[in-house]
C-alpha atoms as a PDB file:
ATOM      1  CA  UNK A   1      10.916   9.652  33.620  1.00  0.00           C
ATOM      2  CA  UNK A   2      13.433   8.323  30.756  1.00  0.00           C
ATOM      3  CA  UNK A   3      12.334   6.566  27.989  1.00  0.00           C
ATOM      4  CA  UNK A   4      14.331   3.610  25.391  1.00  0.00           C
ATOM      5  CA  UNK A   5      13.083   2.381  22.256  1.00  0.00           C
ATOM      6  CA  UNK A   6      13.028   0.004  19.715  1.00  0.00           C
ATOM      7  CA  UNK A   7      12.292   0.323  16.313  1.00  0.00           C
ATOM      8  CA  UNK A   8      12.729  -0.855  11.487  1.00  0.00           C
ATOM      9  CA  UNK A   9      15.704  -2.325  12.602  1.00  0.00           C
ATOM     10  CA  UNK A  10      14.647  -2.045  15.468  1.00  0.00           C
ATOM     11  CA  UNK A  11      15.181   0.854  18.281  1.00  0.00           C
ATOM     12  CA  UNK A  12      15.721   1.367  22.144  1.00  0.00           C
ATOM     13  CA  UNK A  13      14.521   4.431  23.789  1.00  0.00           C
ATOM     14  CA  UNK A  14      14.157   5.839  27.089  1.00  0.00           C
ATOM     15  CA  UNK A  15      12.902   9.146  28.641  1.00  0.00           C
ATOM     16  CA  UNK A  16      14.538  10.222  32.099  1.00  0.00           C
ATOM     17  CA  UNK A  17      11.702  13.302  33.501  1.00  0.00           C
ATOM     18  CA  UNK A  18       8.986  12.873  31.563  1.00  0.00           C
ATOM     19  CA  UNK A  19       6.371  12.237  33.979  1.00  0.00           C
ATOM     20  CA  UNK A  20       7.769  14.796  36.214  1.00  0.00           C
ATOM     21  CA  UNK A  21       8.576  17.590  33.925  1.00  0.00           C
ATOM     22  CA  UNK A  22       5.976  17.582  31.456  1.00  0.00           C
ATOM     23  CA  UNK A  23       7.558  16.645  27.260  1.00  0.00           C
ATOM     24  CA  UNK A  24      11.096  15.764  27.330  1.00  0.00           C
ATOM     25  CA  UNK A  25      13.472  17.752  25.428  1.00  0.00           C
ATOM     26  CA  UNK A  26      16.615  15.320  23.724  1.00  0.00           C
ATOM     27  CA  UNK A  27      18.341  15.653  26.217  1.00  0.00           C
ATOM     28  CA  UNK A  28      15.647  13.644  28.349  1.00  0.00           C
ATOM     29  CA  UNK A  29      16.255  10.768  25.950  1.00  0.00           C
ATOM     30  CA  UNK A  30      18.696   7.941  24.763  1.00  0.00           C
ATOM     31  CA  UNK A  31      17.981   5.579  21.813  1.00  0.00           C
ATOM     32  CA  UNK A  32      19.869   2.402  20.801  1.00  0.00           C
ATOM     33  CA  UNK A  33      19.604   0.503  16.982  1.00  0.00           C
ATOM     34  CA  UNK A  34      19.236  -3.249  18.243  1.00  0.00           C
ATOM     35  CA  UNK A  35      20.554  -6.107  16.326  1.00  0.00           C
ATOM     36  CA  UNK A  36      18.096  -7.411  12.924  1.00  0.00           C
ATOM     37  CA  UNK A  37      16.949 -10.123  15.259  1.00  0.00           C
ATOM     38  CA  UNK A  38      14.984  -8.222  16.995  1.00  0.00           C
ATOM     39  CA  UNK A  39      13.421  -6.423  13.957  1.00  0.00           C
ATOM     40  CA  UNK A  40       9.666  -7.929  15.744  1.00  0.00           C
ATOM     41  CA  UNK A  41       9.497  -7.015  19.087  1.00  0.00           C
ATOM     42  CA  UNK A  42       6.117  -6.578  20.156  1.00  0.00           C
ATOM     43  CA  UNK A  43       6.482  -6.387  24.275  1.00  0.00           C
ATOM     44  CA  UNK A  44       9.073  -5.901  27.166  1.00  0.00           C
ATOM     45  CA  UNK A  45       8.615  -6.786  30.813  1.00  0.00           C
ATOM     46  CA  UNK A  46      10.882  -6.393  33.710  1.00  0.00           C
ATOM     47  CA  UNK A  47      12.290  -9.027  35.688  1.00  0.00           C
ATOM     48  CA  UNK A  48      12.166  -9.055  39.969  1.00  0.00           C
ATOM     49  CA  UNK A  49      16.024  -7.605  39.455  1.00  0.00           C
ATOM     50  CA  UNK A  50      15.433  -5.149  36.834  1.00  0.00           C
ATOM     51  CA  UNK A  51      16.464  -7.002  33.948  1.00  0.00           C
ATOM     52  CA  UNK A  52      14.669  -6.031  30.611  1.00  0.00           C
ATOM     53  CA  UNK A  53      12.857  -8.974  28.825  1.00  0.00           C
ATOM     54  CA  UNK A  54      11.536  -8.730  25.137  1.00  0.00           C
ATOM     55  CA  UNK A  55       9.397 -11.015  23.404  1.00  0.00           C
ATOM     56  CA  UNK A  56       9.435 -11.270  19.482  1.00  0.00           C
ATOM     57  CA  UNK A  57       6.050 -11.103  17.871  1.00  0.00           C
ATOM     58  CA  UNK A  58       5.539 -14.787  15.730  1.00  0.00           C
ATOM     59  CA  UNK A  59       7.826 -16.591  17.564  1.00  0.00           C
ATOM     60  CA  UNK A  60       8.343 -17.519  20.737  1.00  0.00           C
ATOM     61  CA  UNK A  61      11.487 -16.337  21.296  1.00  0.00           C
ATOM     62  CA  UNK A  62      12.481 -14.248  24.499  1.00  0.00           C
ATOM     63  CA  UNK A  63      15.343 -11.968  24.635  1.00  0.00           C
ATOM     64  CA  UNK A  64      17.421 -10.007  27.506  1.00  0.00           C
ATOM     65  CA  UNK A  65      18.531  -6.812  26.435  1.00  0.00           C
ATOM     66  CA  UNK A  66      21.096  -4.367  28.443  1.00  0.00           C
ATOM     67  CA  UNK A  67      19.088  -1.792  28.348  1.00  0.00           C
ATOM     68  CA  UNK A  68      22.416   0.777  29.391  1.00  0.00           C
ATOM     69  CA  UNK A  69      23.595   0.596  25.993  1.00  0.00           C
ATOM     70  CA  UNK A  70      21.020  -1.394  23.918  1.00  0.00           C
ATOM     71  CA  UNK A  71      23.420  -4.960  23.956  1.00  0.00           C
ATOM     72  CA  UNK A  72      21.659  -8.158  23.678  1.00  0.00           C
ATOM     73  CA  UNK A  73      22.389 -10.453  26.968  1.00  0.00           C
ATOM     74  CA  UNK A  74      20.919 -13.549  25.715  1.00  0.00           C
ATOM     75  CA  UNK A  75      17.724 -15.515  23.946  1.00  0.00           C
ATOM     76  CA  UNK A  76      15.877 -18.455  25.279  1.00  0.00           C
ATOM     77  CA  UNK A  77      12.518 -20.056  23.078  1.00  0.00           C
ATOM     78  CA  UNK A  78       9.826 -21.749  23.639  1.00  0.00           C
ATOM     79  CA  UNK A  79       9.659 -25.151  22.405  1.00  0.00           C
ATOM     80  CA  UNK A  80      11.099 -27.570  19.810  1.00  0.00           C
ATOM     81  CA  UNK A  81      10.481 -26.483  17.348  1.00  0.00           C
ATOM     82  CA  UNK A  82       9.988 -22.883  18.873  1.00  0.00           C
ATOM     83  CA  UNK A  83       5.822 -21.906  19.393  1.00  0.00           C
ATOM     84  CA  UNK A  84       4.508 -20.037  16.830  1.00  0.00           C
ATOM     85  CA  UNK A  85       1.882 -17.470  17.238  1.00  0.00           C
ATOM     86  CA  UNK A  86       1.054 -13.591  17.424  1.00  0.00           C
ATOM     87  CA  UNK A  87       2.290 -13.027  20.747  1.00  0.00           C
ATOM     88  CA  UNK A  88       1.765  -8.766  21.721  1.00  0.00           C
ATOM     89  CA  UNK A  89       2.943  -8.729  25.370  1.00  0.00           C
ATOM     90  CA  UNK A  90       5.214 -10.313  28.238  1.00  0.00           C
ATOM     91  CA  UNK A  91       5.092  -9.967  31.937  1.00  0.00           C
ATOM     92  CA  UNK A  92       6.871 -11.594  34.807  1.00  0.00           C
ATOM     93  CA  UNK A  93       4.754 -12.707  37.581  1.00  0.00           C
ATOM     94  CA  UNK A  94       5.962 -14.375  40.811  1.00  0.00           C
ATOM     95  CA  UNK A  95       9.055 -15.537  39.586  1.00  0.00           C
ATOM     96  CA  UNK A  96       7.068 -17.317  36.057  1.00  0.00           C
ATOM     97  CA  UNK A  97       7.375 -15.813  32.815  1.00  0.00           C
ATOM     98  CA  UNK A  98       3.913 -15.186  30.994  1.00  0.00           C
ATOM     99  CA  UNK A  99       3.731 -14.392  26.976  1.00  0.00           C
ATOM    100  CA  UNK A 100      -0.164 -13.092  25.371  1.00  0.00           C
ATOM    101  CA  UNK A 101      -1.384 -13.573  22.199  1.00  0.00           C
ATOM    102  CA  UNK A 102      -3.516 -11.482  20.601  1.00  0.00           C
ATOM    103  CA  UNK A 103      -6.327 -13.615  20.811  1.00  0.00           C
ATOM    104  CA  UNK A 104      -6.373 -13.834  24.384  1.00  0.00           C
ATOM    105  CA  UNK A 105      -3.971 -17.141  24.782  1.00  0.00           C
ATOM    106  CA  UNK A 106      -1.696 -17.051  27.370  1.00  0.00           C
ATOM    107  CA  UNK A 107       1.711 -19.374  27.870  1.00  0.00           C
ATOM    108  CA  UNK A 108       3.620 -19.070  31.056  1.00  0.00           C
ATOM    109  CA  UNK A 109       7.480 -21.013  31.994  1.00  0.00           C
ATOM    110  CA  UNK A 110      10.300 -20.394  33.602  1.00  0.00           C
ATOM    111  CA  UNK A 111      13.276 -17.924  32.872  1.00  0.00           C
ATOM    112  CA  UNK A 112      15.810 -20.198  30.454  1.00  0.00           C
ATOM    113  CA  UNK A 113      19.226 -19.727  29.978  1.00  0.00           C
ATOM    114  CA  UNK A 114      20.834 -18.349  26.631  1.00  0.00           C
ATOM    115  CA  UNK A 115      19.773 -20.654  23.907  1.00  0.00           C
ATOM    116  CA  UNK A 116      18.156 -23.166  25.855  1.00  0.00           C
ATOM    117  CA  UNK A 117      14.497 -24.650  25.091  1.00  0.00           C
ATOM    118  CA  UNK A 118      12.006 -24.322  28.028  1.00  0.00           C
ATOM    119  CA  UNK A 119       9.155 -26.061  28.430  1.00  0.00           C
ATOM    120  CA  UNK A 120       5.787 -24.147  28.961  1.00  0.00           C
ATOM    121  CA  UNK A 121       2.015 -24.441  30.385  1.00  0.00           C
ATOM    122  CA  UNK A 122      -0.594 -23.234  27.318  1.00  0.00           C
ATOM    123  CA  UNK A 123      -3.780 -21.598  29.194  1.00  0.00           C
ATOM    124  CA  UNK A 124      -6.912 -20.422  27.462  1.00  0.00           C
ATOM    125  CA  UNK A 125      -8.778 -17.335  28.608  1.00  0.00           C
ATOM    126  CA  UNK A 126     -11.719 -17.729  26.650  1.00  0.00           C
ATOM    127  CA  UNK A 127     -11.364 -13.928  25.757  1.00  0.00           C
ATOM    128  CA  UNK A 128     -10.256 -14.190  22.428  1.00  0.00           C
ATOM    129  CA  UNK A 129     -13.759 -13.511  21.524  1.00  0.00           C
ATOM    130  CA  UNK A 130     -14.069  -9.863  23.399  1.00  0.00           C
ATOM    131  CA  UNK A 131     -10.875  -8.329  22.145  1.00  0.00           C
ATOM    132  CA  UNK A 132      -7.952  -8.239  19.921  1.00  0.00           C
ATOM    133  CA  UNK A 133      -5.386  -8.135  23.063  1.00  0.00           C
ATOM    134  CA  UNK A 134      -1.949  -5.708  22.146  1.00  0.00           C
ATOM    135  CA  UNK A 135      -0.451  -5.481  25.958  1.00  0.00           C
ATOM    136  CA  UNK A 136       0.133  -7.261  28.787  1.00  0.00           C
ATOM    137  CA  UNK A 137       1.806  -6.217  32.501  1.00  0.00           C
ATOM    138  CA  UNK A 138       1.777  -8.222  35.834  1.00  0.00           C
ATOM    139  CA  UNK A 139       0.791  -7.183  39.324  1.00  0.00           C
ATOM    140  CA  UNK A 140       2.916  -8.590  41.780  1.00  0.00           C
ATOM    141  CA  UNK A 141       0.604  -7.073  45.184  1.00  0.00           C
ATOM    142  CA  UNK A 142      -2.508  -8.707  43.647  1.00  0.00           C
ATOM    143  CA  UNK A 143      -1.295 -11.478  41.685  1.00  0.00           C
ATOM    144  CA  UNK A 144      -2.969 -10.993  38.694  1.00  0.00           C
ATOM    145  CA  UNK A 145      -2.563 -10.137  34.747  1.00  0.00           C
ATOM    146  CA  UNK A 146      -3.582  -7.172  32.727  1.00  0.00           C
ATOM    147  CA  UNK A 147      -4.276  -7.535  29.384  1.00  0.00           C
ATOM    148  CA  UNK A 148      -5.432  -4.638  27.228  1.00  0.00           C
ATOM    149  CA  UNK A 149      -7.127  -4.154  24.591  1.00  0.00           C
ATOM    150  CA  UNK A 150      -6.190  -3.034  21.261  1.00  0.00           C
ATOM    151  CA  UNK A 151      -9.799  -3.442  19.177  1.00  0.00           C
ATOM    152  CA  UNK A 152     -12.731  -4.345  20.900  1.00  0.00           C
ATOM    153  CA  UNK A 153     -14.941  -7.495  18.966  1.00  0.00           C
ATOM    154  CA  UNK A 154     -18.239  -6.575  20.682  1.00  0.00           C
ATOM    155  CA  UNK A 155     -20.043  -3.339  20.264  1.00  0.00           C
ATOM    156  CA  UNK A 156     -18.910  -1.675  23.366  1.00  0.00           C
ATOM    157  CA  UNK A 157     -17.952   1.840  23.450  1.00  0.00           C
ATOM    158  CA  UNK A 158     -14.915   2.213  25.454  1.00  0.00           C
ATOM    159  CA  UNK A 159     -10.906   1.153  26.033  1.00  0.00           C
ATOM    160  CA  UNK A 160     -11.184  -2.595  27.849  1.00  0.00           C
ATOM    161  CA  UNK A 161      -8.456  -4.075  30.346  1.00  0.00           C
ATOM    162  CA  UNK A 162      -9.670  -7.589  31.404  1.00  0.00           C
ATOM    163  CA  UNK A 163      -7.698  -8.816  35.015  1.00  0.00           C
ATOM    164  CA  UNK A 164      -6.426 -12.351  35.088  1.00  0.00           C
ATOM    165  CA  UNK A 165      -6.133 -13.794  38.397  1.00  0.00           C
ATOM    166  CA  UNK A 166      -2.964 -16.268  37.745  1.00  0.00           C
ATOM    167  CA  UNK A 167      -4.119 -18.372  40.641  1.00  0.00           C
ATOM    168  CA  UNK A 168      -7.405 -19.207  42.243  1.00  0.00           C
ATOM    169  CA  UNK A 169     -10.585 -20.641  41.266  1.00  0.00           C
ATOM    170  CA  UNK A 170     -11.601 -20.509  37.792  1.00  0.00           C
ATOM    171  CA  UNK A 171     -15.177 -18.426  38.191  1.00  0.00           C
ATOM    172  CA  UNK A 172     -13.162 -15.760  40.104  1.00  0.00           C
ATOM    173  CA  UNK A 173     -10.288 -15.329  37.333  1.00  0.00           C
ATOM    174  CA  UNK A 174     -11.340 -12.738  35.359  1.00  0.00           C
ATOM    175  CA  UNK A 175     -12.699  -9.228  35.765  1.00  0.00           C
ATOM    176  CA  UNK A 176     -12.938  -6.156  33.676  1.00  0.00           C
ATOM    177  CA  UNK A 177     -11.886  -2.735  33.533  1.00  0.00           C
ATOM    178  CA  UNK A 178     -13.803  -0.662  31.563  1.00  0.00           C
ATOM    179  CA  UNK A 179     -12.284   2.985  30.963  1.00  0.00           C
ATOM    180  CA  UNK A 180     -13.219   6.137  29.795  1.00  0.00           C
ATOM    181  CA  UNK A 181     -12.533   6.830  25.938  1.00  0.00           C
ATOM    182  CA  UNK A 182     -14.160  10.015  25.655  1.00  0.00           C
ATOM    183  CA  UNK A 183     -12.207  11.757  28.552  1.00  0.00           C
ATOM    184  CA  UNK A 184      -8.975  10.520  26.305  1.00  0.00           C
ATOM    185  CA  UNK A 185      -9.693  11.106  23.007  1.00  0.00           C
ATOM    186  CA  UNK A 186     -10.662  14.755  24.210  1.00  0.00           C
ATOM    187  CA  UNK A 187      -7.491  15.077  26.031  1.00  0.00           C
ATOM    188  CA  UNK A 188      -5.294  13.939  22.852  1.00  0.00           C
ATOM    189  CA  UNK A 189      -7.606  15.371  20.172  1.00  0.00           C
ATOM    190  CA  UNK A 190      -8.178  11.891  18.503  1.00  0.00           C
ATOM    191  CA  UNK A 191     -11.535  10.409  17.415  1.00  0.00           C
ATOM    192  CA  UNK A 192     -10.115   6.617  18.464  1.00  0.00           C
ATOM    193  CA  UNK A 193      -7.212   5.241  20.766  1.00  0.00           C
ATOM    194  CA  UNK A 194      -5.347   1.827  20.077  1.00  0.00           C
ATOM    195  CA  UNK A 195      -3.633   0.571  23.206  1.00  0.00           C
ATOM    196  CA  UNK A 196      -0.396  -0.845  22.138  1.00  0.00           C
ATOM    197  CA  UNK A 197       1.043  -1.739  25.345  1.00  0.00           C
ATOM    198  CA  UNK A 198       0.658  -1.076  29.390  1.00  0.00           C
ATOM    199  CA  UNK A 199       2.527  -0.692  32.307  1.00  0.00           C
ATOM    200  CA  UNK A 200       2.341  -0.491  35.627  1.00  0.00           C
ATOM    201  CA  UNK A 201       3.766   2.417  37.604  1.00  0.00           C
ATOM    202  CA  UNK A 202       6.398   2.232  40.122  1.00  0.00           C
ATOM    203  CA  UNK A 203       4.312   2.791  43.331  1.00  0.00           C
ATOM    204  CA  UNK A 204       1.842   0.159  41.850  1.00  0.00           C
ATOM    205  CA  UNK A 205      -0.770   2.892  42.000  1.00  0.00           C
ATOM    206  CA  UNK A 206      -1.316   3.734  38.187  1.00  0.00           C
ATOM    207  CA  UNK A 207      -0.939   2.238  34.733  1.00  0.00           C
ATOM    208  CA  UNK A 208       0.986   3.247  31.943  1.00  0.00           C
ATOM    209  CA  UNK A 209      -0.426   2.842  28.164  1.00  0.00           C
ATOM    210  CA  UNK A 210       1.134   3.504  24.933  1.00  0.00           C
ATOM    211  CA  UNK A 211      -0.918   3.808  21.492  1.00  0.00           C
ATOM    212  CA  UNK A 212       1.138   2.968  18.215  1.00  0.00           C
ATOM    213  CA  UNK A 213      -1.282   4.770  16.191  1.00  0.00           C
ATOM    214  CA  UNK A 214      -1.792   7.608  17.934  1.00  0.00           C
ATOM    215  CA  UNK A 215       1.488   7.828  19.424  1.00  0.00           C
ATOM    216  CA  UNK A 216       0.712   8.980  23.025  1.00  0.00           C
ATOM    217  CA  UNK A 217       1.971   7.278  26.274  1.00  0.00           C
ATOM    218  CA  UNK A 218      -0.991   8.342  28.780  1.00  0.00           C
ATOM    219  CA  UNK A 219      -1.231   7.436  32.483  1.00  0.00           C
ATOM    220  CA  UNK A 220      -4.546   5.897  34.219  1.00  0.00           C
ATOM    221  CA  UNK A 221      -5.578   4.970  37.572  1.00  0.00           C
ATOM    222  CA  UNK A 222      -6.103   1.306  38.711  1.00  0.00           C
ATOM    223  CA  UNK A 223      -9.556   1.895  38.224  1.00  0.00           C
ATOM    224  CA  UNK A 224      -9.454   3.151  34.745  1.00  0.00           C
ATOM    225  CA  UNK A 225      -9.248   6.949  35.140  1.00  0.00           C
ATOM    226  CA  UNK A 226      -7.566   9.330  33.516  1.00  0.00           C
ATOM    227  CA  UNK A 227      -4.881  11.236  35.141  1.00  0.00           C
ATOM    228  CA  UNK A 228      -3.115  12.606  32.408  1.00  0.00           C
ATOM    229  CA  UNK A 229      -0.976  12.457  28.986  1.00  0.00           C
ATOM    230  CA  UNK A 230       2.581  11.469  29.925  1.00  0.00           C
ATOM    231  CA  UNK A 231       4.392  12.187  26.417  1.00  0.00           C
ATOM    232  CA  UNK A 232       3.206  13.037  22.444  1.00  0.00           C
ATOM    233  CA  UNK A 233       5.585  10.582  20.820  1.00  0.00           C
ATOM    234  CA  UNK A 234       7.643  11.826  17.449  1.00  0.00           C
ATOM    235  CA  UNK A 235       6.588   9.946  14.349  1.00  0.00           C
ATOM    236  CA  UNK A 236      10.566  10.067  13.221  1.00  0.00           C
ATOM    237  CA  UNK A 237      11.745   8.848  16.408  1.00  0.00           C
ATOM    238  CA  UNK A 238       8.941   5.944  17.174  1.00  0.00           C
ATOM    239  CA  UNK A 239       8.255   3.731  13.981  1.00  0.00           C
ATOM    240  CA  UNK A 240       5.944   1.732  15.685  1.00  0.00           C
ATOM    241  CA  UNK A 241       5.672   1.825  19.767  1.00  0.00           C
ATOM    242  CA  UNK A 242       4.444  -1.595  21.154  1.00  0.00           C
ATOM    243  CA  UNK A 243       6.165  -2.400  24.284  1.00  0.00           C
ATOM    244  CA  UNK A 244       6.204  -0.511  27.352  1.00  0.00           C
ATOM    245  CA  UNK A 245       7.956  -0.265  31.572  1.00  0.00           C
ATOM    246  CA  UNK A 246       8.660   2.048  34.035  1.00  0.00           C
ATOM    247  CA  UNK A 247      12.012   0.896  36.061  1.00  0.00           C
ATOM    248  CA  UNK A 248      11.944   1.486  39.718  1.00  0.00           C
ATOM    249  CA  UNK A 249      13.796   4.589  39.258  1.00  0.00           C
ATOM    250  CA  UNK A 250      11.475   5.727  36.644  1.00  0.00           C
ATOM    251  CA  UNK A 251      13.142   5.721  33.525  1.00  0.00           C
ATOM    252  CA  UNK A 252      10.025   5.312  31.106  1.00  0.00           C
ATOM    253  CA  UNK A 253      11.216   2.299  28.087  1.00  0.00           C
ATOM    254  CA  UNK A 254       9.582   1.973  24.676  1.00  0.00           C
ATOM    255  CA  UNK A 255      10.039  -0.495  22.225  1.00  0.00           C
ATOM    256  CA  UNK A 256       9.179   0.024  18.405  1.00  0.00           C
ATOM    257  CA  UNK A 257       8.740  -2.817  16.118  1.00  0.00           C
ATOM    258  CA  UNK A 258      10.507  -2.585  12.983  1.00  0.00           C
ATOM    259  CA  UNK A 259       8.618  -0.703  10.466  1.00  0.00           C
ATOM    260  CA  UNK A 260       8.687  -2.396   6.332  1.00  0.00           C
END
């Protein structure tokens, strides 16, 4: 697996073998600096064709980004003037583009052109009250949204990924993952884990989380299992590790937000 990332400017990385090989060595990895613009990236996605798709974390900006050498294709925003919010993931999901905030609010449009102003549909999840939401990924098989979890708001023991069903009836939208924190904070040697961002794998089979905190990229099932620890991420490479993909080919991309 290959991994990109972006970081206080920030950075692209990408890991080729990771998931195959066990910890990269440098050769295993590229990293790009990325223009000041993109200092606040807070989530990627990947498009039906493979393009890579960042959002920026207070606006709602969207950005394209080349990631074979880091270059920025274009920008599109939400808006006139442009949304404002705290906005910690972006997915693509049957052709639609969906944005999360972190209290659970979701906004989803259509792809827009380079410096064009699309207009968007504003959902409420009602789950703004359960979690402080840091991730977002889309499957395409089952139609539906994950959104992780960064801090739990109820006293519940355990990492939370709630399922969004994009379509359907509303008392069938949402259901919840609950997975096991003590299997993974034994397994990194960490009293508490921070999901940052999430994935999903190429087969569709497993998901992908990184923690910014704790700086670990660890691989689940789909029904919240652990398999195992993918990579130990290097504080002087990864700033602050927020967004997350696999491509089809399985190069493994992070994205750190600019640090001070």
């Amino acid at each position: 697996m290959t991994v990109f990332r972006i970081a206080a400017f920030a950075l692209l990385g990408l890991f080729a073998t990771a998931c195959q090989s066990g910890q990269p060595d440098d050769s295993d990895f590229v990293q790009w600096r990325l223009p000041d613009r993109l200092r606040e990236i807070s989530g990627l996605a990947l498009t039906d064709d493979e393009r890579l798709l960042a959002i920026s974390d207070e606006e709602a900006i969207v950005y394209e980004i080349d990631y074979q050498d880091g270059g920025l294709v274009k920008a599109f925003a939400l808006g006139n003037p442009t949304v404002r919010g705290d906005f910690e993931g972006i997915a693509v999901l049957d052709g639609m583009i969906w944005i999360l905030t972190s209290n659970g609010r979701l906004y989803t449009f259509r792809e827009g052109a380079d410096g064009e102003r699309v207009d968007y549909t504003r959902i409420k999840t009602d789950l703004g009250d359960e979690c402080e939401f840091e991730g977002l990924a889309a499957e395409s098989s089952s139609g539906k949204l994950l959104l992780i979890c960064k801090e739990s708001k109820k006293k519940k023991k355990g990492l939370r990924i709630f399922e969004w069903l994009a379509a359907g009836d509303k008392d069938q939208k949402v259901t919840e993952i609950e997975l096991d924190e003590d299997a993974l904070e034994e397994s990194i040697d960490k009293k508490k884990v921070n999901p940052s961002g999430i994935a999903i794998s190429p087969s569709g089979e497993n998901l992908v989380v990184v923690a910014a905190r704790q700086r670990v990229v660890f691989e689940l099932t789909r029904g919240g299992e652990l398999i195992d620890v993918i990579l130990y991420l290097d504080a002087g490479r990864h700033v602050q590790p927020e967004g997350i993909v696999v491509t089809e080919d399985g190069r493994l991309i992070i994205a750190d937000e600019a640090g001070n």
